[in-house]
Protein backbone atom coordinates (compact mmCIF):
# COMPACT_ATOMS: atom_id res chain seq x y z
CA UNK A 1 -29.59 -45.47 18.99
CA UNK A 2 -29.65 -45.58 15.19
CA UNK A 3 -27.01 -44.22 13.54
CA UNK A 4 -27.16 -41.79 10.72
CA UNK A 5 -25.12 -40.51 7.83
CA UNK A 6 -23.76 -37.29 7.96
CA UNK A 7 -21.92 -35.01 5.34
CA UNK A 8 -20.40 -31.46 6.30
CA UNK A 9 -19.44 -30.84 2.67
CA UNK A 10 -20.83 -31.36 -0.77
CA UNK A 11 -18.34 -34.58 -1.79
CA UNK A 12 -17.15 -34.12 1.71
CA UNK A 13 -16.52 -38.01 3.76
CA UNK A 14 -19.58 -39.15 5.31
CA UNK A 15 -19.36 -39.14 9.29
CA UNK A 16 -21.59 -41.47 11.34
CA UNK A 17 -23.76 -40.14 14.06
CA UNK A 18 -26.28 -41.51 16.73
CA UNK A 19 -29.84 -40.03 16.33
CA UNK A 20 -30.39 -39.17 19.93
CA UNK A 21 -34.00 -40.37 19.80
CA UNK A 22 -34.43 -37.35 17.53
CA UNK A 23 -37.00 -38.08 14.33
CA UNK A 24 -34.37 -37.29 10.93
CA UNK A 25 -34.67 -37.35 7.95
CA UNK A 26 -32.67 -37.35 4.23
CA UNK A 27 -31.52 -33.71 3.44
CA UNK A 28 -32.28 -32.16 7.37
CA UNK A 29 -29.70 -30.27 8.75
CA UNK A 30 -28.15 -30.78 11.76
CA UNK A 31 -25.65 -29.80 14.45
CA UNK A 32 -22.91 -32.40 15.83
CA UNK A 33 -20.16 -31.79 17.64
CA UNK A 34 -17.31 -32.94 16.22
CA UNK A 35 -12.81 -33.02 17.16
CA UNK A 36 -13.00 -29.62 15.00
CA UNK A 37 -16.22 -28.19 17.59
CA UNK A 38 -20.13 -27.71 16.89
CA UNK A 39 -20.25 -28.14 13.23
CA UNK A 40 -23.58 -27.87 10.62
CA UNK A 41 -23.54 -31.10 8.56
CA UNK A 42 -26.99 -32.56 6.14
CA UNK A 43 -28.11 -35.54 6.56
CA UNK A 44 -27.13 -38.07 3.75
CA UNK A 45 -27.06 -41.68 4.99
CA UNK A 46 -30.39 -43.30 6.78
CA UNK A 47 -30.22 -45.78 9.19
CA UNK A 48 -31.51 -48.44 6.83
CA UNK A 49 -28.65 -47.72 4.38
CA UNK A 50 -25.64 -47.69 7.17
CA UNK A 51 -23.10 -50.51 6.38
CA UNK A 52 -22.20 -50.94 10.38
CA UNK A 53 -19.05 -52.79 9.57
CA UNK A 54 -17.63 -50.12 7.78
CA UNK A 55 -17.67 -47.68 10.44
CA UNK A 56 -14.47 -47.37 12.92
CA UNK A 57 -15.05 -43.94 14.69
CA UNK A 58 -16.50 -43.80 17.85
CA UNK A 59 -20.26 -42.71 16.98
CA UNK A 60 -21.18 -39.42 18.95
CA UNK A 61 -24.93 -38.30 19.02
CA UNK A 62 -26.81 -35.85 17.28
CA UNK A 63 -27.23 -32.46 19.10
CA UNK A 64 -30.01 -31.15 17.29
CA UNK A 65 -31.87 -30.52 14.43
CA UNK A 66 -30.19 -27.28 12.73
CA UNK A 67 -32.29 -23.94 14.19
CA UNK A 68 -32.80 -20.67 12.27
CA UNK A 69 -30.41 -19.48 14.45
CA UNK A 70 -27.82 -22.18 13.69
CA UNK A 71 -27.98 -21.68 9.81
CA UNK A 72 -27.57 -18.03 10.95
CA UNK A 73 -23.72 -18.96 12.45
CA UNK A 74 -23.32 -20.98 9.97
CA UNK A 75 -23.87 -18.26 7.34
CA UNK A 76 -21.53 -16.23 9.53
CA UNK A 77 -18.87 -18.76 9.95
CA UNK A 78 -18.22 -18.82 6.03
CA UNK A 79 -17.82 -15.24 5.90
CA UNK A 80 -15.11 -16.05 9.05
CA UNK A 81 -13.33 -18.45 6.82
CA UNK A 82 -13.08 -15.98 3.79
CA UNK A 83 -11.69 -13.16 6.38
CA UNK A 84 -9.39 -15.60 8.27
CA UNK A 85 -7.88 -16.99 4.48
CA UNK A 86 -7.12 -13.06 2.95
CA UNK A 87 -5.48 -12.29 6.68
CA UNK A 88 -3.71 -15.71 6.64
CA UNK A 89 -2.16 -14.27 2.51
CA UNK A 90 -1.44 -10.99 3.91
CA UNK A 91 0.61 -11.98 6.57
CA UNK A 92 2.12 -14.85 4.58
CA UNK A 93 3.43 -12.21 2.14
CA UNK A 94 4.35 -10.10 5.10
CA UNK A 95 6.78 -12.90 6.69
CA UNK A 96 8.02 -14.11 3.07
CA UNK A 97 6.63 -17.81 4.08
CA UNK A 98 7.31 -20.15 1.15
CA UNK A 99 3.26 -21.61 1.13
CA UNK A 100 0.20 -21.00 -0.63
CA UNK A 101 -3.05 -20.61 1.96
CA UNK A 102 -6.05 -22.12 -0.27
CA UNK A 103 -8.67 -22.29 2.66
CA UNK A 104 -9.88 -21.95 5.87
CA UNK A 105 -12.82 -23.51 7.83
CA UNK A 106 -14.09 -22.63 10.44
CA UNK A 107 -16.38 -24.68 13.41
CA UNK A 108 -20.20 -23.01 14.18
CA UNK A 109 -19.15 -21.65 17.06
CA UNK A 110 -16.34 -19.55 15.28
CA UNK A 111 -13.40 -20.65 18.35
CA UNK A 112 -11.60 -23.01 15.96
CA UNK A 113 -10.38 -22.01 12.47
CA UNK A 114 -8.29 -24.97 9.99
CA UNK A 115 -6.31 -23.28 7.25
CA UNK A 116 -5.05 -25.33 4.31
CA UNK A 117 -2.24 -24.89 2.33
CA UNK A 118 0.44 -26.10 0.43
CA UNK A 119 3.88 -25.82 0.30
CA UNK A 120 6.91 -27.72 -1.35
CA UNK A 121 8.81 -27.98 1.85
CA UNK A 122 8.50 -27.57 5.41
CA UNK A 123 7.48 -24.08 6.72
CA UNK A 124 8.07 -22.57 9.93
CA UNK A 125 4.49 -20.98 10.36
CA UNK A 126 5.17 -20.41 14.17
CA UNK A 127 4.25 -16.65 13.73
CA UNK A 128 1.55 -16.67 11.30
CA UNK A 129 -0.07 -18.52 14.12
CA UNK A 130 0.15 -16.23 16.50
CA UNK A 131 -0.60 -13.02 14.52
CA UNK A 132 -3.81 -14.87 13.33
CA UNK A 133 -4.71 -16.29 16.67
CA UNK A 134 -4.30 -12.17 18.03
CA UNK A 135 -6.00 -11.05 15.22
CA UNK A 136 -9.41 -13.30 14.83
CA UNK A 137 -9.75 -14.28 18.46
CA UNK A 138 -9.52 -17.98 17.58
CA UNK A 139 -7.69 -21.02 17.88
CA UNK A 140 -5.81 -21.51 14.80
CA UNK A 141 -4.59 -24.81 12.93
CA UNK A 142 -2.90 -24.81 9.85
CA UNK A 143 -2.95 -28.17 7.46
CA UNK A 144 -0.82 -29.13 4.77
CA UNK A 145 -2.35 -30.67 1.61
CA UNK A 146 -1.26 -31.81 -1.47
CA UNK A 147 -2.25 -30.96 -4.99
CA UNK A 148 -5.80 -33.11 -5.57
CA UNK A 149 -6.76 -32.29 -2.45
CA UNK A 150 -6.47 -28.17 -3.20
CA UNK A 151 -8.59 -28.81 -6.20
CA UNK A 152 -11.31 -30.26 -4.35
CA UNK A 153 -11.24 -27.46 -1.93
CA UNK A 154 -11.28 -24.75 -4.30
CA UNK A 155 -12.76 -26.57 -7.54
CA UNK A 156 -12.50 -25.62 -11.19
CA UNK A 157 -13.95 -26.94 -13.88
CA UNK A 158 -12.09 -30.03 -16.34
CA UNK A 159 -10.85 -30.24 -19.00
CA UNK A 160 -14.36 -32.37 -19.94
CA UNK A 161 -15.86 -28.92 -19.45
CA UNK A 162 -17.84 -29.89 -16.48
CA UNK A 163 -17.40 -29.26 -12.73
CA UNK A 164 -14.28 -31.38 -11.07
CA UNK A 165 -14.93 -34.81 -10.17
CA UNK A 166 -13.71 -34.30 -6.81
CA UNK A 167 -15.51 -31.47 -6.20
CA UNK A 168 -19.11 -33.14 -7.25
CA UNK A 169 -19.43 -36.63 -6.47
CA UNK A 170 -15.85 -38.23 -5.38
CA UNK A 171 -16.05 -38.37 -1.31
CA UNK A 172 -11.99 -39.99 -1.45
CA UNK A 173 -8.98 -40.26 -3.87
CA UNK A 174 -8.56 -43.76 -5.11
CA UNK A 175 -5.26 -44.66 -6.73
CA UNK A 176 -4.42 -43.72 -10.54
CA UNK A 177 -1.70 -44.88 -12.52
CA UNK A 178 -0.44 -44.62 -15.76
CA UNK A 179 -1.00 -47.92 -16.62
CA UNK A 180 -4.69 -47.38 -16.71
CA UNK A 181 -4.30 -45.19 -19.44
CA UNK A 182 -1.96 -47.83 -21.32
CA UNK A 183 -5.26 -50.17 -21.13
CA UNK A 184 -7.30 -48.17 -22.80
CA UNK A 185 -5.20 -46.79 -25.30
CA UNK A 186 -5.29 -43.76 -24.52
CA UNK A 187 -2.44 -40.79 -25.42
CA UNK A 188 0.27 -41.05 -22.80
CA UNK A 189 1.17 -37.13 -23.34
CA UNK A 190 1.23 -35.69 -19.48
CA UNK A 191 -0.81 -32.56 -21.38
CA UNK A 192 -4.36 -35.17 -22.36
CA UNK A 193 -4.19 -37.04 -18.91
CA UNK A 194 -3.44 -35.16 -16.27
CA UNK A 195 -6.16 -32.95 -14.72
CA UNK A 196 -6.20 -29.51 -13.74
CA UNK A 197 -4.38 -30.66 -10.38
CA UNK A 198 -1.16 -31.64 -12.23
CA UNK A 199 -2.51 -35.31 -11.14
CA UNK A 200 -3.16 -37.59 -13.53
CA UNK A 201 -6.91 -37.86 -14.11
CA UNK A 202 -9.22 -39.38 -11.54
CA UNK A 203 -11.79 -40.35 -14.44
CA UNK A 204 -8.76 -43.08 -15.69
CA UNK A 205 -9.91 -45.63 -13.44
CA UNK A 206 -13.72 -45.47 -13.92
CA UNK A 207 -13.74 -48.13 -16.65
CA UNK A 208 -10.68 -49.54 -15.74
CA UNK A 209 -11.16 -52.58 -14.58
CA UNK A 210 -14.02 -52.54 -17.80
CA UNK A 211 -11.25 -52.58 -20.19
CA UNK A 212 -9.51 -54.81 -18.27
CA UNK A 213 -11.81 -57.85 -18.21
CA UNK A 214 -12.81 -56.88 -21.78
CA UNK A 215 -9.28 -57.41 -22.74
CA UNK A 216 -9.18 -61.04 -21.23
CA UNK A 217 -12.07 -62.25 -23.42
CA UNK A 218 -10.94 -60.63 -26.75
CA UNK A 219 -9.12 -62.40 -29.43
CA UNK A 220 -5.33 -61.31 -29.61
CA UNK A 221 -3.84 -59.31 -32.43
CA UNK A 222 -3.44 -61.70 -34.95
CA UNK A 223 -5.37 -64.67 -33.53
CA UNK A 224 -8.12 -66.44 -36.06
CA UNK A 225 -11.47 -66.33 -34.83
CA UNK A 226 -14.59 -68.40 -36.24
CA UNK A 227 -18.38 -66.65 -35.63
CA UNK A 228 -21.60 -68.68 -35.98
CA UNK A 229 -23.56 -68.37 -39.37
């Protein structure tokens, strides 16, 4: 079968899929089953464009194309996840749990709910689970993420004034450091490079490795340099 790019979020990872014989194409929606159930997920990637080296999942088919019926549950399903996260705060605050729920997904079929959150140590969440699980009917799984990653998943806007990064375009987190910022002379104040995560900025290491090479070919402070007449 040919195998297909698909993305269940906007900046989300894309997942590979076979095309079951079925005729796709960029921007259709589909339903795949996936390890979190049936999920809704656009197609991004075409079969021309699929670097097979690069994938290392086992590659399940494609169920379908998406049906009225399926963007229906899917429309449903976010309106699960927004109930499931303000029952997951309430009973949070109820049980004095040190952790902060930022949200939920939930698969198409609505069995299997993920909740985020974060926390700065470990949290016995052995009872949230169950009064969640009585409550919404659903098998419940709780994840623990750490401060970049809640920005994607509830976005913001920079301090650049326009949407996050991470939110937008950035599929994964690629290392930062500070010394990118030392390369391009840039402030080293934790206030002018660090993003609304707490994280130094993600945009540091676009032109890295610009300034980098740049740096190699330029004449050193203080060096004498000739140019042609």
């Amino acid at each position: 079968p040919e195998v297909v790019g698909v993305r269940f979020k906007r900046a989300g990872r894309v997942y590979y899929f076979g095309d079951a014989g079925i005729s796709l194409k960029i921007n259709d929606l589909v339903v795949v089953k996936t390890s979190h159930g049936l999920e809704l997920g656009r197609i991004v990637v075409f079969p021309d464009r699929v670097v097979h080296s690069g994938i290392k999942e086992t590659v399940k088919p494609v169920l379908r194309k998406a049906q009225a019926e399926d963007i229906e549950r899917f429309q449903k399903s976010r309106e699960r996840e927004t109930e499931a996260l303000s029952k997951c705060k309430d009973i949070v605050k109820e049980l004095n749990l040190s952790m902060k729920p930022v949200s939920a997904q939930s698969s198409l079929d609505g069995r299997r709910l993920v909740i985020f959150f974060i926390a700065e140590e470990r949290v016995d969440f052995r009872e949230l689970v169950k009064r969640l699980s009585r409550s919404l009917k659903a098998r419940i799984e709780l994840k623990q993420v750490g401060a970049r990653d809640e920005a994607k998943l509830v976005g913001g806007m920079g301090r650049c004034g326009r949407p996050l990064c991470c939110l937008t375009f950035l599929d994964e987190f690629t290392p930062v450091s500070i010394r990118m910022a030392k390369e391009q002379d840039l402030s080293l104040s934790p206030m002018k490079i660090s993003g609304v995560c707490g994280r130094l900025l993600c945009c540091l290491g676009y032109e890295s490795e610009q300034y980098r090479a740049m740096k190699e070919r330029l004449p050193k402070d203080g060096q004498q340099v000739t140019t042609p007449l």
